[in-house]
Protein backbone atom coordinates (compact mmCIF):
# COMPACT_ATOMS: atom_id res chain seq x y z
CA UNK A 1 -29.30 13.96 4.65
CA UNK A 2 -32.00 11.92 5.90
CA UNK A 3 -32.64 7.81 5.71
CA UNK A 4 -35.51 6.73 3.33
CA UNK A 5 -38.24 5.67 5.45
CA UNK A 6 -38.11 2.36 3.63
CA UNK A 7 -34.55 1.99 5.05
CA UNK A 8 -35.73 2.77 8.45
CA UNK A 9 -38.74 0.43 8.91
CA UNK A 10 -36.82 -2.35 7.33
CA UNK A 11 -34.21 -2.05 9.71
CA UNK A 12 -36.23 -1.21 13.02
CA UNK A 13 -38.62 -4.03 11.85
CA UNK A 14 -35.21 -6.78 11.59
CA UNK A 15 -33.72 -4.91 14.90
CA UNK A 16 -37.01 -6.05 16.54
CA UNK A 17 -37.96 -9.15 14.66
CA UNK A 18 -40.99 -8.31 13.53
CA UNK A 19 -42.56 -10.47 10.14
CA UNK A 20 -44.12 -7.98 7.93
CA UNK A 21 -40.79 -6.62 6.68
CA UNK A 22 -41.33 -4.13 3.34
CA UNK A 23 -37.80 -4.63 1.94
CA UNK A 24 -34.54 -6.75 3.03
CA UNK A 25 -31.80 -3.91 3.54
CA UNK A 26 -29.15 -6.60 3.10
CA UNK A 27 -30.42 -8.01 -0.86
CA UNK A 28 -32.41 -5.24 -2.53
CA UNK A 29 -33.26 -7.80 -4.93
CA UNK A 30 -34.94 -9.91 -1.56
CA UNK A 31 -38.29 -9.10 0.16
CA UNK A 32 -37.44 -11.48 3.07
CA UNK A 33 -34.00 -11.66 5.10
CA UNK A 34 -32.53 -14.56 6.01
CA UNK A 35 -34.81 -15.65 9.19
CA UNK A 36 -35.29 -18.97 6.90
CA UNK A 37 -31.18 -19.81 6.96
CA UNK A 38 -30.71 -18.61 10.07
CA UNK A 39 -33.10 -21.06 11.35
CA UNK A 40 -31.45 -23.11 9.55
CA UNK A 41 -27.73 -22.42 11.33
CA UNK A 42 -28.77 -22.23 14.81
CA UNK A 43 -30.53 -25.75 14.41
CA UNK A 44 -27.03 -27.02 13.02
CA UNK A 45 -25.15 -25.09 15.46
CA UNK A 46 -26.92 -26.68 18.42
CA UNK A 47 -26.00 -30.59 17.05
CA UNK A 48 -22.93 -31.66 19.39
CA UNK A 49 -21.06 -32.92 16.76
CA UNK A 50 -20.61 -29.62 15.45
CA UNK A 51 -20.25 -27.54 19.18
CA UNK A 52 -17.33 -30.70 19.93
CA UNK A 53 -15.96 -29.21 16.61
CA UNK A 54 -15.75 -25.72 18.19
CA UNK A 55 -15.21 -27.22 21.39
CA UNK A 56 -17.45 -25.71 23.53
CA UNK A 57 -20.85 -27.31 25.31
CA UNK A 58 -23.65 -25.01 25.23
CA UNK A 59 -27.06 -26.26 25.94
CA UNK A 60 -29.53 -23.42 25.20
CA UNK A 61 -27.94 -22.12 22.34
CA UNK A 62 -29.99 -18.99 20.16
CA UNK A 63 -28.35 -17.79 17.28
CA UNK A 64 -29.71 -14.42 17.80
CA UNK A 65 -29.47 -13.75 21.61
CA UNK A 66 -31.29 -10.33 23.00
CA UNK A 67 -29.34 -10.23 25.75
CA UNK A 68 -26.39 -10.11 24.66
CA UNK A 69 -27.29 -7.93 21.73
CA UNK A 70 -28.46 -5.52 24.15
CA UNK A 71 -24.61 -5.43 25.14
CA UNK A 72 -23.58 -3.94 21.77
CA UNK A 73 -26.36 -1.50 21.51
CA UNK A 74 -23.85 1.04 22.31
CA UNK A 75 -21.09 -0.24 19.54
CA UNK A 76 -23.74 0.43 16.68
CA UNK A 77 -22.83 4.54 15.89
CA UNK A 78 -19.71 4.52 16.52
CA UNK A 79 -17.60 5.46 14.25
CA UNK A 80 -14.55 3.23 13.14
CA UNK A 81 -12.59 5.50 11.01
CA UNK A 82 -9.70 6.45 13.19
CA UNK A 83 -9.35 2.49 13.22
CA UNK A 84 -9.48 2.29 9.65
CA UNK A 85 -7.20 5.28 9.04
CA UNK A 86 -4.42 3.67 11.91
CA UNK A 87 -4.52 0.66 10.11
CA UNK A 88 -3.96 1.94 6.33
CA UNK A 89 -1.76 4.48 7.83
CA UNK A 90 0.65 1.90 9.36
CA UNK A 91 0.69 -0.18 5.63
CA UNK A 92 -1.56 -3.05 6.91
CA UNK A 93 -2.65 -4.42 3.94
CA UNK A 94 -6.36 -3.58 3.63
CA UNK A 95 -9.61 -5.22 1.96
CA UNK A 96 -12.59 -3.30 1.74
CA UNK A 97 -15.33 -5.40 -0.65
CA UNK A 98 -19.05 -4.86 -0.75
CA UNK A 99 -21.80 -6.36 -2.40
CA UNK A 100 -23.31 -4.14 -5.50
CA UNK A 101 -27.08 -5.11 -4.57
CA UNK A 102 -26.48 -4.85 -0.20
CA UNK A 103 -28.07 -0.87 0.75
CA UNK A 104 -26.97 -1.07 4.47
CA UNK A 105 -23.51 -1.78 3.74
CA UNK A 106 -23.26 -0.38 0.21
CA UNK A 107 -20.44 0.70 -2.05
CA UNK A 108 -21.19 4.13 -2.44
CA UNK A 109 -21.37 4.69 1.32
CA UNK A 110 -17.40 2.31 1.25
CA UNK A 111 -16.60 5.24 -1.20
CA UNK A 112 -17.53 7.80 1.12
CA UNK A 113 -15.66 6.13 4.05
CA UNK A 114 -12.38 6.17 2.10
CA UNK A 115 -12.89 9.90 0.78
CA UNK A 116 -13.24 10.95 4.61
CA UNK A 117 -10.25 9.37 5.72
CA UNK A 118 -7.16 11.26 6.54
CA UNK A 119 -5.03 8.69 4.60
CA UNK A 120 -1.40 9.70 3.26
CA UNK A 121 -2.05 7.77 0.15
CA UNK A 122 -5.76 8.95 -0.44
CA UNK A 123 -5.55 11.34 -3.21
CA UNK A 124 -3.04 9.04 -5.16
CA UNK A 125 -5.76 6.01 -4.64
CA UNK A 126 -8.45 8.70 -6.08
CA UNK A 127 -6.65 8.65 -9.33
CA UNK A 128 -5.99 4.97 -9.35
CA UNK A 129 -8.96 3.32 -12.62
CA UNK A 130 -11.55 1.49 -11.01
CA UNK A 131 -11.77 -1.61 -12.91
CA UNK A 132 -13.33 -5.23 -13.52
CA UNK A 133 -12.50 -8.51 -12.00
CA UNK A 134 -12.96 -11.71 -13.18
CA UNK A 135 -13.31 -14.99 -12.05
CA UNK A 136 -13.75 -18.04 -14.58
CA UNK A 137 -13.91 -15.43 -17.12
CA UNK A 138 -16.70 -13.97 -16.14
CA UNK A 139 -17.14 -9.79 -14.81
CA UNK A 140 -17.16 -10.87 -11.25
CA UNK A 141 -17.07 -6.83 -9.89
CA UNK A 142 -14.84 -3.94 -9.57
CA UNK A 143 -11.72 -3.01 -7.92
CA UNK A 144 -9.76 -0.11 -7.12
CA UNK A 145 -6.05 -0.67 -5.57
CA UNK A 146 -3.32 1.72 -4.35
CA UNK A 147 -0.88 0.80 -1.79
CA UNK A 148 -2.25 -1.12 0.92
CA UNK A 149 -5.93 -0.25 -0.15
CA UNK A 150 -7.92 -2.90 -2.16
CA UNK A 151 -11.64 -1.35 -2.76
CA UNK A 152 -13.54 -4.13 -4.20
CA UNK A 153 -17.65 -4.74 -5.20
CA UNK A 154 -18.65 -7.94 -5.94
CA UNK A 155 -21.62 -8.20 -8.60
CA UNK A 156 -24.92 -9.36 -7.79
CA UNK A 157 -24.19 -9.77 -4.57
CA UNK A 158 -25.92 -8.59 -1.12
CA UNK A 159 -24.67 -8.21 2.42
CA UNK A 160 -23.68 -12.15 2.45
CA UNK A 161 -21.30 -12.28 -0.34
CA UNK A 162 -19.38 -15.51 0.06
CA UNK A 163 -23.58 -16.99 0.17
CA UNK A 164 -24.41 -15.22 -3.25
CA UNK A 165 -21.19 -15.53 -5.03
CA UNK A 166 -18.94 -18.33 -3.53
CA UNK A 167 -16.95 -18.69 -6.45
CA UNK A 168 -15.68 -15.00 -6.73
CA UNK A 169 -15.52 -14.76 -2.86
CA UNK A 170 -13.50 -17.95 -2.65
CA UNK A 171 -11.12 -16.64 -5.39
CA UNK A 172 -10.83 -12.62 -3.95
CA UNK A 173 -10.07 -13.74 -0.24
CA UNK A 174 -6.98 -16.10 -1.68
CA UNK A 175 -5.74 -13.29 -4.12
CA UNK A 176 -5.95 -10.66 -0.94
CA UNK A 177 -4.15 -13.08 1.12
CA UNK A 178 -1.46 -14.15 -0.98
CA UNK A 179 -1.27 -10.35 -2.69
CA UNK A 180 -2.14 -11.25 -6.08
CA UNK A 181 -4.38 -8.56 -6.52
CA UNK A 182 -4.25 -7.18 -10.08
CA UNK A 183 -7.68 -9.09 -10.66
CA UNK A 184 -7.88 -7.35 -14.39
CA UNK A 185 -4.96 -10.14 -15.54
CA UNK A 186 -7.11 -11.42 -18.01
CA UNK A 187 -8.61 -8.39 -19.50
CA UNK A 188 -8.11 -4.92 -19.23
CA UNK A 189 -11.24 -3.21 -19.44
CA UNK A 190 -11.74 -0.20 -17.76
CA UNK A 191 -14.85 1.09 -15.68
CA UNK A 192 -16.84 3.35 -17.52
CA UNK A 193 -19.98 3.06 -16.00
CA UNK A 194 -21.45 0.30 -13.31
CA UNK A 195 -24.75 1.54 -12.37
């Protein structure tokens, strides 16, 4: 298997903030990333109003600090899967959701994840219908549920979720959290075909 090139320079050029970017890997609907709002955060983030709020007192604050990225270089390739596999293992409830539109966090790859993992419940989740979810009525994405496993995309959607869809975000963080997660409750239309 080998990474597009696109996928590559898009990614080396946001590692090293360069501005002639040829795709945003986080919105394939996007040519630019988000340098615009996160210009936009770190200028809000530096108000004191907002730093009393968090309670700390920082006075060269960079939303985006080299340094200390530098730290987590190391943290990028590996591999969290024996995490992942503890966690489900032990009956933590689980949320795994993923914007249908982000490529460097994308669904398929969630899918692939999941059918690597040395789960107990993972062929029995493999069988489970993948099917809609709504919120206000409206196809908001797909789930998947077995167990302590909820495999969720959110439609048109990117790497910021909650920022493209706040609505359907809002709404699938309270049903995860209060485990009312048969999203289909209002229809039940099954996945045929998403792409």
């Amino acid at each position: 298997f080998r990474m597009p090139p696109i996928y590559i320079l898009a990614t080396c050029d946001i590692s090293f903030g360069g501005s002639k970017r040829l795709a945003n890997p986080y919105d394939i609907r996007e040519n630019e990333t988000y340098d615009k709002m996160d210009d936009l955060v770190e200028e809000m983030l530096k108000l004191d109003e907002v730093q009393k709020l968090f309670g700390v007192d920082v006075k060269q604050f960079t939303l985006c600090n080299s340094t200390i990225m530098k730290k987590f270089y190391y943290d990028i390739p590996v591999s969290y899967t024996n995490d992942l596999e503890y966690i489900l293992n032990s009956g933590i409830e689980t949320m795994l959701f993923f914007g249908n539109k982000d490529y460097v966090c994308n669904w398929r790859g969630g899918e692939n994840l999941i059918d690597s993992l040395n789960w107990k419940w993972k062929s029995l989740f493999e069988k489970e219908e993948t099917k809609f979810w709504f919120s206000e009525g409206v196809r908001s994405g797909t789930y998947r549920k077995y167990q302590n496993l909820n495999f969720l995309t959110v439609f048109d959607a990117g790497h910021l979720v909650p920022l493209n869809q706040p609505v359907s975000s809002l709404l699938m963080i309270k049903r995860f959290i209060f485990k009312q997660f048969d999203l289909s409750y209002q229809y039940t239309e099954n996945v045929i075909n998403t792409c």
